[in-house]
Protein backbone atom coordinates (compact mmCIF):
# COMPACT_ATOMS: atom_id res chain seq x y z
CA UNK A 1 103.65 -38.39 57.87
CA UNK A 2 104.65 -39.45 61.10
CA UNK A 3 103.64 -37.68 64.37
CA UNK A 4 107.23 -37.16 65.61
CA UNK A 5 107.67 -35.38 61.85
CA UNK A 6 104.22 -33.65 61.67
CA UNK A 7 104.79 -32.49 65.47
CA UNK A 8 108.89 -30.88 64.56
CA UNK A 9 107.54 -29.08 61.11
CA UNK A 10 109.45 -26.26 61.02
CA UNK A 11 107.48 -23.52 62.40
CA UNK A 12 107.49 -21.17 59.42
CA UNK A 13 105.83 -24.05 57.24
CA UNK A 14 102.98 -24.42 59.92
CA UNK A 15 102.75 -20.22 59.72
CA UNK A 16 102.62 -20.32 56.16
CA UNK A 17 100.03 -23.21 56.01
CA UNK A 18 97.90 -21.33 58.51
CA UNK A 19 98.14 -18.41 56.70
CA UNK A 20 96.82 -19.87 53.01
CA UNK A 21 93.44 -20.34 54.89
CA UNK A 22 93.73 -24.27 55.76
CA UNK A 23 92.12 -25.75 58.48
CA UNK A 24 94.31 -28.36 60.73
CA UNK A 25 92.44 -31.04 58.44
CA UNK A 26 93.44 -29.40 55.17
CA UNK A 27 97.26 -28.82 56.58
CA UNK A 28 97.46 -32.49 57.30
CA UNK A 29 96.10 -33.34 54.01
CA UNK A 30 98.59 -31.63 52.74
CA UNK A 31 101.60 -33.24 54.49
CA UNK A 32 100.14 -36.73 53.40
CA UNK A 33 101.22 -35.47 49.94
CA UNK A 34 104.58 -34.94 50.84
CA UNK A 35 107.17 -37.37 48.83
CA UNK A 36 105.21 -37.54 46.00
CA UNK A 37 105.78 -36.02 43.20
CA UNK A 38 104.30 -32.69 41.61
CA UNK A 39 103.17 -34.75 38.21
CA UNK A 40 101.65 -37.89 40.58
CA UNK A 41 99.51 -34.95 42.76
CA UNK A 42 98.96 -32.93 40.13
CA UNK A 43 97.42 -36.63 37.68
CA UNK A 44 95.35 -37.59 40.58
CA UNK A 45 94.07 -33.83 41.43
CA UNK A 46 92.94 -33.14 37.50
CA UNK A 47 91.55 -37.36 37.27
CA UNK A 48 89.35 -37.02 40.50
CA UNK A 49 88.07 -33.30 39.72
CA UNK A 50 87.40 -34.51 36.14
CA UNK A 51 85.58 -37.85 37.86
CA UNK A 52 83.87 -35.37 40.19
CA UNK A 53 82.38 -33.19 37.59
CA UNK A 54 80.86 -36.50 35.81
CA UNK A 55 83.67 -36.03 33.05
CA UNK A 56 83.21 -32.59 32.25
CA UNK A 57 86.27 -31.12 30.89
CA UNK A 58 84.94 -27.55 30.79
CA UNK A 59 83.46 -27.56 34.18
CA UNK A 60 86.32 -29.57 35.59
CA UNK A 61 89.36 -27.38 34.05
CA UNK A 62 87.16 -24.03 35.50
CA UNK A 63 87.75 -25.67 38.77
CA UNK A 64 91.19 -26.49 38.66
CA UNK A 65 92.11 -22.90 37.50
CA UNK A 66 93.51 -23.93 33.87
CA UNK A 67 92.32 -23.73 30.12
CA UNK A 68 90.55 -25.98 28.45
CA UNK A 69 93.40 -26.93 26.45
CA UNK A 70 95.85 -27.25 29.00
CA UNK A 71 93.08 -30.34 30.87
CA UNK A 72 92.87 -31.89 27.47
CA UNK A 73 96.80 -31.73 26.26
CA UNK A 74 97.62 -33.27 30.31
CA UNK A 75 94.60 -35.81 29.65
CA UNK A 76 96.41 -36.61 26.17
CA UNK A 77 99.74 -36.84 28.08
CA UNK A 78 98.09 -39.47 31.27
CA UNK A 79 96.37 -41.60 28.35
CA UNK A 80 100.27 -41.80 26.70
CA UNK A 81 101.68 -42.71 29.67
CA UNK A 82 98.63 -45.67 30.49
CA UNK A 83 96.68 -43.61 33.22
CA UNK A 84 93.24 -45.17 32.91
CA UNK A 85 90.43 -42.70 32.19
CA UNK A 86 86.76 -42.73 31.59
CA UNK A 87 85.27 -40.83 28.57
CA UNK A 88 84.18 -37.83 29.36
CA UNK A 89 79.94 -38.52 30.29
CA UNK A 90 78.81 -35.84 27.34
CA UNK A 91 76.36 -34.10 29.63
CA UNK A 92 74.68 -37.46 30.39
CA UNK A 93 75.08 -38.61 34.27
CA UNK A 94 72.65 -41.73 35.48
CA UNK A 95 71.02 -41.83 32.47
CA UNK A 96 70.00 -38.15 32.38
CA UNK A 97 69.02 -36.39 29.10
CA UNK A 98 70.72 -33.55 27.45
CA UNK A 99 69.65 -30.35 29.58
CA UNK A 100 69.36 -32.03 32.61
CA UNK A 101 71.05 -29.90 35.63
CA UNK A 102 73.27 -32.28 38.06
């Protein structure tokens, strides 16, 4: 976003980002998002917390807030519509064995 933009936000937006708990850094992240779409923030959210829990659907759908079925019917959905995606690493990061914590 533009300064001249990110400096005339309406004021009640900046109140209401302030007041969710974000820092400056989080509110600008936030504006960087703004004119994309829901379903294009929402794909990359659920593919980089899935990538950042080493494919973990369980693990990454406890972080995003939603069921286990909900992750896998959207992962269903992005695979339909060509979205790229690793399998999921079945517990086994850099080699790791079964058991191992990461």
């Amino acid at each position: 976003m533009p300064d001249v933009l990110r400096q005339n936000a309406p004021p009640v937006a900046n109140d209401f980002l302030r007041s969710a708990g974000l820092s400056p850094d989080e509110i600008d992240l936030v504006r960087k998002l703004v004119g994309h779409t829901i379903a294009a923030v929402e794909c990359g959210l659920i593919c980089e917390t899935l990538a950042w829990r080493g494919g973990n659907r369980t693990h990454a759908a406890n972080v995003l807030g939603i069921s286990i079925r909900a992750l896998r019917n959207k992962l269903h959905l992005y695979k339909r519509m060509g979205v790229s995606l690793s399998e999921p690493s079945r517990g086994l990061l850099n080699g790791g064995r079964h058991g191992d914590v990461h």
